[in-house]
C-alpha atoms as a PDB file:
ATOM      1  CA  UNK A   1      10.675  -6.346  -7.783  1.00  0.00           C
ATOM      2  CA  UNK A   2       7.469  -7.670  -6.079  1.00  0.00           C
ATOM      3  CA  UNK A   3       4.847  -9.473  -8.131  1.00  0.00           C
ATOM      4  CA  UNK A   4       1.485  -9.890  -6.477  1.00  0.00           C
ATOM      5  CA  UNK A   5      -0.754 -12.630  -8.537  1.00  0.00           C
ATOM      6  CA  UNK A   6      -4.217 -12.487  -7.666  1.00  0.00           C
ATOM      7  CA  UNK A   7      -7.065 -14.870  -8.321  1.00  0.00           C
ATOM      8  CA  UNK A   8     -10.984 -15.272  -8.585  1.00  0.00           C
ATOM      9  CA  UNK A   9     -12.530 -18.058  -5.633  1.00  0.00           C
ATOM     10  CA  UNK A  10     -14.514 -20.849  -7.516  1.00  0.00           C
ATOM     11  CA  UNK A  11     -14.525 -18.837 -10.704  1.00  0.00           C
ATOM     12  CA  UNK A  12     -16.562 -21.306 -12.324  1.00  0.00           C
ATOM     13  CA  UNK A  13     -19.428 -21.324  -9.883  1.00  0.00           C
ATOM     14  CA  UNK A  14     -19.161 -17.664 -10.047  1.00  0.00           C
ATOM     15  CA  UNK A  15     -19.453 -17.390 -13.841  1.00  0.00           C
ATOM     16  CA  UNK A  16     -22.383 -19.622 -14.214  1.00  0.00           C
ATOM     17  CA  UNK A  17     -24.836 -16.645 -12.669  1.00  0.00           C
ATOM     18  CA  UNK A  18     -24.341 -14.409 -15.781  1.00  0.00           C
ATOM     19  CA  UNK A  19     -25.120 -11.044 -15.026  1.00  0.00           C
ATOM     20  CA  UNK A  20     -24.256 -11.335 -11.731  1.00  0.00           C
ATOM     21  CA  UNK A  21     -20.584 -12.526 -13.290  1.00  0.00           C
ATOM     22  CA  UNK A  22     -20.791  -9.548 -15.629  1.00  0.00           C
ATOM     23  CA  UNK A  23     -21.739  -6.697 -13.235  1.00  0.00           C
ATOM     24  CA  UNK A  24     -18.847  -8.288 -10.932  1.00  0.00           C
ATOM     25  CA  UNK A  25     -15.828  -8.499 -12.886  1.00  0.00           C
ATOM     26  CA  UNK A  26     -16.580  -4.940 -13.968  1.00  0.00           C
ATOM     27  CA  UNK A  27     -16.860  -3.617 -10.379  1.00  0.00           C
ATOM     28  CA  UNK A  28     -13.414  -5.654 -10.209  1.00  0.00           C
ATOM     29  CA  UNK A  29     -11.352  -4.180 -13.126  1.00  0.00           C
ATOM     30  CA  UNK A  30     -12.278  -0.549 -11.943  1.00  0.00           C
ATOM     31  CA  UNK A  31     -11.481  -1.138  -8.311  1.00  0.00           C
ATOM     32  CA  UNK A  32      -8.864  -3.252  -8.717  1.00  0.00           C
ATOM     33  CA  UNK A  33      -6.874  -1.030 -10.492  1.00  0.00           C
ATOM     34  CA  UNK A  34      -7.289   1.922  -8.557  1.00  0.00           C
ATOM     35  CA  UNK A  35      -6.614  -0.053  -5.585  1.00  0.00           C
ATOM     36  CA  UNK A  36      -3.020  -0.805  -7.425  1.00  0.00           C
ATOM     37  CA  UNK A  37      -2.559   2.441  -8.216  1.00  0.00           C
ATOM     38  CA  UNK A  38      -3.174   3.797  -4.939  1.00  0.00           C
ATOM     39  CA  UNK A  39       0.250   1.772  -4.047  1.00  0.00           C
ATOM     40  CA  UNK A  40       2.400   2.680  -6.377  1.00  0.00           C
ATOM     41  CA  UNK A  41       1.531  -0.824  -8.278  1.00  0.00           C
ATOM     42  CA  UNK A  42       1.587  -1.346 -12.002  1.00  0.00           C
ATOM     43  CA  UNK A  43      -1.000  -3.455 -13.292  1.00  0.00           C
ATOM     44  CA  UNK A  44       0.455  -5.974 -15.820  1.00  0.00           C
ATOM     45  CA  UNK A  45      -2.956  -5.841 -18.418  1.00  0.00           C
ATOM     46  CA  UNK A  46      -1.080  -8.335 -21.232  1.00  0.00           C
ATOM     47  CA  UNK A  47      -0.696 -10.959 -18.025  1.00  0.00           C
ATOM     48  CA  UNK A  48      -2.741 -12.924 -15.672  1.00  0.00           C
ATOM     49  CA  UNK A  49      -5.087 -15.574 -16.596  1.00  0.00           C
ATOM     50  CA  UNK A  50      -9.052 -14.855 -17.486  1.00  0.00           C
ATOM     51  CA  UNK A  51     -10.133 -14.881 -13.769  1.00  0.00           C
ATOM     52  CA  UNK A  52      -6.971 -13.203 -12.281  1.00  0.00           C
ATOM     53  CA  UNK A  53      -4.631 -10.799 -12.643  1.00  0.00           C
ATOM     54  CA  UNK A  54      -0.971  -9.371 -12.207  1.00  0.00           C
ATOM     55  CA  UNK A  55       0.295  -6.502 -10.551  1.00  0.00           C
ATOM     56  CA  UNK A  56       3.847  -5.249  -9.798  1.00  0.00           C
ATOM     57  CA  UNK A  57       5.477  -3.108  -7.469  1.00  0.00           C
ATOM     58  CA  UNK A  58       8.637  -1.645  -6.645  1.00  0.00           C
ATOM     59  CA  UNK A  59       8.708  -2.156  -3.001  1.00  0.00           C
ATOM     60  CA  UNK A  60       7.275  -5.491  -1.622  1.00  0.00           C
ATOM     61  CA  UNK A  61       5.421  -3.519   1.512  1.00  0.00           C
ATOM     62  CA  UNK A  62       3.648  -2.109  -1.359  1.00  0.00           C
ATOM     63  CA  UNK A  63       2.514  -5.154  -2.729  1.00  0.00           C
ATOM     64  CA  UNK A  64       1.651  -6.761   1.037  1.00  0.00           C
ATOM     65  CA  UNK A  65      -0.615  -3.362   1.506  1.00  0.00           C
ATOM     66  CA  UNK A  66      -2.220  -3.635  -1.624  1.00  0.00           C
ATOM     67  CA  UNK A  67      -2.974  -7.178  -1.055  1.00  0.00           C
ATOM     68  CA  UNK A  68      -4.664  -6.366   2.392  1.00  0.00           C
ATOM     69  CA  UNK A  69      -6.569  -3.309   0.697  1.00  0.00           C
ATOM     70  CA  UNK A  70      -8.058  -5.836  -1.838  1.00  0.00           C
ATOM     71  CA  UNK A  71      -9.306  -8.069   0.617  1.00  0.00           C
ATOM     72  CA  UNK A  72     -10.872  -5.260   2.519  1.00  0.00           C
ATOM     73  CA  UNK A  73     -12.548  -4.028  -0.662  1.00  0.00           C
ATOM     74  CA  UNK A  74     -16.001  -4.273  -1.442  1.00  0.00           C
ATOM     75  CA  UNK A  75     -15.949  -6.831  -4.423  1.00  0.00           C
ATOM     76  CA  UNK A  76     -19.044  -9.517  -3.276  1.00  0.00           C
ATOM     77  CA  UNK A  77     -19.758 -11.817  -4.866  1.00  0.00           C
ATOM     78  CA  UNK A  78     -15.889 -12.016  -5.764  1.00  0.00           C
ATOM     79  CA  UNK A  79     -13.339 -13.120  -3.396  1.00  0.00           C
ATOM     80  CA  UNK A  80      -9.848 -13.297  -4.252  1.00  0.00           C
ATOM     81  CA  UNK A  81      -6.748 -15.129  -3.396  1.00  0.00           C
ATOM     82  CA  UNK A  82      -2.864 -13.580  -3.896  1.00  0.00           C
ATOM     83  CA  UNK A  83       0.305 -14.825  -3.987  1.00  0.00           C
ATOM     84  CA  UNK A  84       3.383 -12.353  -3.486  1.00  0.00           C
ATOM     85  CA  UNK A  85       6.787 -13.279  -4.213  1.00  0.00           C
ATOM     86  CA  UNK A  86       9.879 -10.790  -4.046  1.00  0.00           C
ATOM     87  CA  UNK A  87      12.834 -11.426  -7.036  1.00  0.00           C
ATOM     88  CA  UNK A  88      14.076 -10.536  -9.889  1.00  0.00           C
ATOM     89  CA  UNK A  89      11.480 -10.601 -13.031  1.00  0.00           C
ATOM     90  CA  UNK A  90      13.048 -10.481 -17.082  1.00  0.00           C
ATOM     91  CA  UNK A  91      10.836  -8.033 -19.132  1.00  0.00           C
ATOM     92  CA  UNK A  92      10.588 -10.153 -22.319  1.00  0.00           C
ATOM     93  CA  UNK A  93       9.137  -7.528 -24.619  1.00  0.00           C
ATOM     94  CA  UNK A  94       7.585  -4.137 -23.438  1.00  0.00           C
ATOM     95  CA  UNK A  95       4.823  -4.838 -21.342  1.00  0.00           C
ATOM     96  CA  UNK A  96       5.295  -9.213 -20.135  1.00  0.00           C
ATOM     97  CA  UNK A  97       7.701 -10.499 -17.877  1.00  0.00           C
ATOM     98  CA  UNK A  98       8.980 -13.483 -17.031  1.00  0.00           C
ATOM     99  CA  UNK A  99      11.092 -16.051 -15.057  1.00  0.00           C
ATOM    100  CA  UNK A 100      11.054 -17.519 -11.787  1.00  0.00           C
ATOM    101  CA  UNK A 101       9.676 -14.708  -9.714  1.00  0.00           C
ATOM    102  CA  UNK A 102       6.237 -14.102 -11.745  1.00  0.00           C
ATOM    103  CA  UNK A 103       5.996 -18.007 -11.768  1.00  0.00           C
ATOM    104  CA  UNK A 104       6.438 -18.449  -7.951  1.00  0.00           C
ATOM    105  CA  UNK A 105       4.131 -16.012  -7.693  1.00  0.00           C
ATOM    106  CA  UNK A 106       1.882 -17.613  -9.529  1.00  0.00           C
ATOM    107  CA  UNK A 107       2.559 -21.129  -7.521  1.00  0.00           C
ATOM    108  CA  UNK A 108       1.689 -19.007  -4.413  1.00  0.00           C
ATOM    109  CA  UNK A 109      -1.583 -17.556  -5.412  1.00  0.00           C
ATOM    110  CA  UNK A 110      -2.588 -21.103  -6.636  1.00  0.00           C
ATOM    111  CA  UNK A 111      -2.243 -22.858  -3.041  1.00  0.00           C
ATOM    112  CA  UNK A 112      -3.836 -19.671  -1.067  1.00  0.00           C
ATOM    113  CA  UNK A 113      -7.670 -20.016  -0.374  1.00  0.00           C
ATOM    114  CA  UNK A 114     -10.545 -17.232  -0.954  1.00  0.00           C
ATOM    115  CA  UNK A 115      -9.603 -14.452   1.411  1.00  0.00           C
ATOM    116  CA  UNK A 116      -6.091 -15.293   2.269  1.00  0.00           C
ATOM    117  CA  UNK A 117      -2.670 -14.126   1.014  1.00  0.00           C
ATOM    118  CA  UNK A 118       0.300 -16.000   1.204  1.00  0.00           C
ATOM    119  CA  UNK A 119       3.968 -14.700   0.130  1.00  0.00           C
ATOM    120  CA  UNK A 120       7.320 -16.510  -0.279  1.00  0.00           C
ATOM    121  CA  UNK A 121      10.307 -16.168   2.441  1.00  0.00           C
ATOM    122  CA  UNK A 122      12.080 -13.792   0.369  1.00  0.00           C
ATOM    123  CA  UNK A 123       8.935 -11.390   0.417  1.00  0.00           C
ATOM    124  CA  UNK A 124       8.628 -12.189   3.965  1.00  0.00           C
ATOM    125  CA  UNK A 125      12.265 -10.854   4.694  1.00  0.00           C
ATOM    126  CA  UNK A 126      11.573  -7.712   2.535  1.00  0.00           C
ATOM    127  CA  UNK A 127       8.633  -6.502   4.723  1.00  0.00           C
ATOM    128  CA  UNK A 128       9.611  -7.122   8.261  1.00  0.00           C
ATOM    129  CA  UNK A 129       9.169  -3.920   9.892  1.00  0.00           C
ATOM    130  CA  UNK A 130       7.496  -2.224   6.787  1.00  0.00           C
ATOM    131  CA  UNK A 131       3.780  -4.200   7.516  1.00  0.00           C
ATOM    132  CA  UNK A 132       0.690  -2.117   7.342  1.00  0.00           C
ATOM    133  CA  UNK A 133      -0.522  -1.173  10.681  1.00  0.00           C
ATOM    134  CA  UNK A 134      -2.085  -3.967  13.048  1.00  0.00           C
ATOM    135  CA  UNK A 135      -1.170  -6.314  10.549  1.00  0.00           C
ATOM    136  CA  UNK A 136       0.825  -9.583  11.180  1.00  0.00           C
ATOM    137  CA  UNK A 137       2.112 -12.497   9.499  1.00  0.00           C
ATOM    138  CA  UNK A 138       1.834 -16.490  10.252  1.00  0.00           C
ATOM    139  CA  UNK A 139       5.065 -18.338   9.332  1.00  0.00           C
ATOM    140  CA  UNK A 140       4.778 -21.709   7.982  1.00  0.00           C
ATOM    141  CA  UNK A 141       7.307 -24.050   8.524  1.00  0.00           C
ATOM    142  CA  UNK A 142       9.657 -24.654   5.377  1.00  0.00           C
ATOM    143  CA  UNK A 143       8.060 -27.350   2.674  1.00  0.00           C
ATOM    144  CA  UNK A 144       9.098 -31.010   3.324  1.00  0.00           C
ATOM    145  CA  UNK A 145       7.461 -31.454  -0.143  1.00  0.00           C
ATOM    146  CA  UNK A 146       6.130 -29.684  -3.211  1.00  0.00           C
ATOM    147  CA  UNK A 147       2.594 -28.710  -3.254  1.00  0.00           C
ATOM    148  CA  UNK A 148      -0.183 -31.277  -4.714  1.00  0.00           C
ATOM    149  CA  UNK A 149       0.023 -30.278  -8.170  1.00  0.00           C
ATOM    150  CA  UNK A 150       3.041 -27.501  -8.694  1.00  0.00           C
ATOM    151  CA  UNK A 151       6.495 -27.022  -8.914  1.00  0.00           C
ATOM    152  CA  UNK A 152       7.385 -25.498  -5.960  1.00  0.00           C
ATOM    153  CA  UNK A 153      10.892 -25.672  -4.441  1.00  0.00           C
ATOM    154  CA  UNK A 154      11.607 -27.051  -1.924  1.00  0.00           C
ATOM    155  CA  UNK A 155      12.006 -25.974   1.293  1.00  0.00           C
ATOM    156  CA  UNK A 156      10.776 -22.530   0.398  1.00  0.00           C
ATOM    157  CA  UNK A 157       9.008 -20.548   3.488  1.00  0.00           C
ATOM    158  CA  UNK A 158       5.492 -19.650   3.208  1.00  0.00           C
ATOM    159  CA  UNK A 159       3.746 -16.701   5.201  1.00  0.00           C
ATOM    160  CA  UNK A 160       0.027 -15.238   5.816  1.00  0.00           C
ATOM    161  CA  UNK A 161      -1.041 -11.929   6.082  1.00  0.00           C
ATOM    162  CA  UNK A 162      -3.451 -11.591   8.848  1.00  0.00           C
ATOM    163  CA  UNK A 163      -5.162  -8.583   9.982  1.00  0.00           C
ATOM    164  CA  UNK A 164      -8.013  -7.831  12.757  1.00  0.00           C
ATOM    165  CA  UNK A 165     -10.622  -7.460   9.642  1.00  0.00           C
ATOM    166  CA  UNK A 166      -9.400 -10.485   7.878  1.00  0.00           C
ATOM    167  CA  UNK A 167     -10.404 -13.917   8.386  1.00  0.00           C
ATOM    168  CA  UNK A 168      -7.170 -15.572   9.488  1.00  0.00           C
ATOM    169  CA  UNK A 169      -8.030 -19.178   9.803  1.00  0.00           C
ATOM    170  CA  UNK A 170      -7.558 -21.173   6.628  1.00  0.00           C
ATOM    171  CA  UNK A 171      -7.404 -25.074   5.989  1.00  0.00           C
ATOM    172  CA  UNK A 172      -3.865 -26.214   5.321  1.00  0.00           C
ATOM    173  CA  UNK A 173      -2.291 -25.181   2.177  1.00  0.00           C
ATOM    174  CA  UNK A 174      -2.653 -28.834  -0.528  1.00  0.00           C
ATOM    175  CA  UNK A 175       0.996 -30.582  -0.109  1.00  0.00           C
ATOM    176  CA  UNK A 176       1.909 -33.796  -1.285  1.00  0.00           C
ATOM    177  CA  UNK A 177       4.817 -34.931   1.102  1.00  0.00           C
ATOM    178  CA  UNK A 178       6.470 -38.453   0.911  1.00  0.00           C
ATOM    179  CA  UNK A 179       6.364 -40.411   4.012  1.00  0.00           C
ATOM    180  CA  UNK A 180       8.807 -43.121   5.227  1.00  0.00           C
ATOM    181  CA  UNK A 181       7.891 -45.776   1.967  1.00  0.00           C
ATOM    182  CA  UNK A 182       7.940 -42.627  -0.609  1.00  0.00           C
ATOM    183  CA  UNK A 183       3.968 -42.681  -1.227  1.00  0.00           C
ATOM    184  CA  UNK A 184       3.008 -39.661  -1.408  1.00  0.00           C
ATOM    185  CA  UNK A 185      -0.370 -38.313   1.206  1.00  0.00           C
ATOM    186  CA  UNK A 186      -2.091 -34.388   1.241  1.00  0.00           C
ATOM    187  CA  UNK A 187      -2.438 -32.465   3.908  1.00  0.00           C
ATOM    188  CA  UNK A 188       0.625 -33.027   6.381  1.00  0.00           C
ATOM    189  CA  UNK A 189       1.414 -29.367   7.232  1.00  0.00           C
ATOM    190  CA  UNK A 190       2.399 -27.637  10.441  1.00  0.00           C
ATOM    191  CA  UNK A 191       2.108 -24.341  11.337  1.00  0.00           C
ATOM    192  CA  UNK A 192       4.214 -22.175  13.318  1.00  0.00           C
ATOM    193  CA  UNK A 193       2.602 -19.105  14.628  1.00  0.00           C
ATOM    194  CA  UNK A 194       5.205 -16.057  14.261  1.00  0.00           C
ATOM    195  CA  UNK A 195       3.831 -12.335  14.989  1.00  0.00           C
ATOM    196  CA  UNK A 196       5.460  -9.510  13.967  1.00  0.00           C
ATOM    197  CA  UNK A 197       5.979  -6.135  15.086  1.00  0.00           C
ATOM    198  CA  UNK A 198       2.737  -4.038  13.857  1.00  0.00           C
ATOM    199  CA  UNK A 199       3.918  -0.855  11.804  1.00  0.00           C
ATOM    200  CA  UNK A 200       2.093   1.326   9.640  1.00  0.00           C
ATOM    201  CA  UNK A 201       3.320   0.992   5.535  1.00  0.00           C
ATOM    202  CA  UNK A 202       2.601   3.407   3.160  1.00  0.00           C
ATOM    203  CA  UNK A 203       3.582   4.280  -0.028  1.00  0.00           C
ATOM    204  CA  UNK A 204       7.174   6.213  -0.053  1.00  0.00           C
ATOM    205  CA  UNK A 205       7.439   6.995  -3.282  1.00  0.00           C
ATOM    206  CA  UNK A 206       6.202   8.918  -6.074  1.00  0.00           C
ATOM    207  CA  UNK A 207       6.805   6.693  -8.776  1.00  0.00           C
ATOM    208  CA  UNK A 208       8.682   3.727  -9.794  1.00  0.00           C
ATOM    209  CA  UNK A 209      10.534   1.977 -12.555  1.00  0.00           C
ATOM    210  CA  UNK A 210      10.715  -1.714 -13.273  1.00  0.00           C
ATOM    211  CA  UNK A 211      14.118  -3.041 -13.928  1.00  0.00           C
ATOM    212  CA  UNK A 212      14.418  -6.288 -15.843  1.00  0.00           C
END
């Protein structure tokens, strides 16, 4: 299973212009979950936070299409940023999961910035080969430390999705890494540029069903 968590960029600021917040996150629900749809995605409506939201998918190329369709999508003022991660997810009642995946996820979407999409070595892995046409991904080098404020493992690989109509250059993702003494500093990150062959994704199936 592939869980992509999304965000809202500087929800806050966003929310403060009221009808301009309301009309928005309507536009958002509607599109959003056609947009899921249209990739064989299930929309998890019981999960997600208040300015976010959850959506799985039973292929992760799937999930990295979806992500890139979202960011193409006409939802000004909003501007999102997604986390994927590819695992396996327990279905604690009928309609919420839970576990490690939907948290990395989470972790993910967290320490990506408005417009960019970020996904775990595992999803990484899953989708090489399978990426939407003229669409490429940016390999970070594996995690020396956990980022400023999470749990992340680590030494877990990080990856961007970048595409011609994306923006593609991001500040570094917020780390806290220990230098020689073992005080922690933000900000030490180095990236290492990988492209990968361009292939058009799609959505093979016709439907799907999400195994605990």
């Amino acid at each position: 299973m592939t869980l992509l968590h999304a965000g809202v960029e500087h929800p806050m600021r966003l929310w403060g212009v009221q009808s301009e917040a309301i009309t928005a996150a309507m536009v958002l629900s509607r599109k959003v979950s056609a947009i899921i749809a249209g990739h064989c995605g299930v929309r998890l409506v019981d999960q997600g936070v208040g300015d976010g939201f959850v959506a799985a998918f039973a292929h992760a190329s799937d999930a990295v299409a979806c992500a890139l369709e979202l960011h193409q999508a006409p939802l000004s003022p909003i501007v999102l940023r997604i986390g994927i991660h590819t695992g396996e997810a327990q279905l604690v009642d009928e309609r919420i999961y839970a576990g490690a995946t939907m948290n990395l996820a989470a972790e993910l979407r967290d320490l990506a910035h408005g417009g960019q999409t970020v996904m775990s070595g595992a999803t990484e892995d899953a989708v090489l080969g399978r990426l939407p046409m003229r669409a490429w991904l940016i390999g970070l080098r594996p995690m020396e430390g956990s980022p400023e404020g999470h749990n992340f493992p680590q030494s877990q690989r990080i990856a961007q999705l970048c595409h011609p109509n994306l923006r593609n250059t991001f500040p570094p993702l917020r780390m806290r890494i220990a230098d020689a003494s073992g005080i922690p500093y933000v900000g030490r990150i180095l990236v290492n540029v990988q492209v990968v062959p361009h292939w058009e994704g799609g959505c093979a199936a016709a439907g799907m069903v999400l195994a605990g």
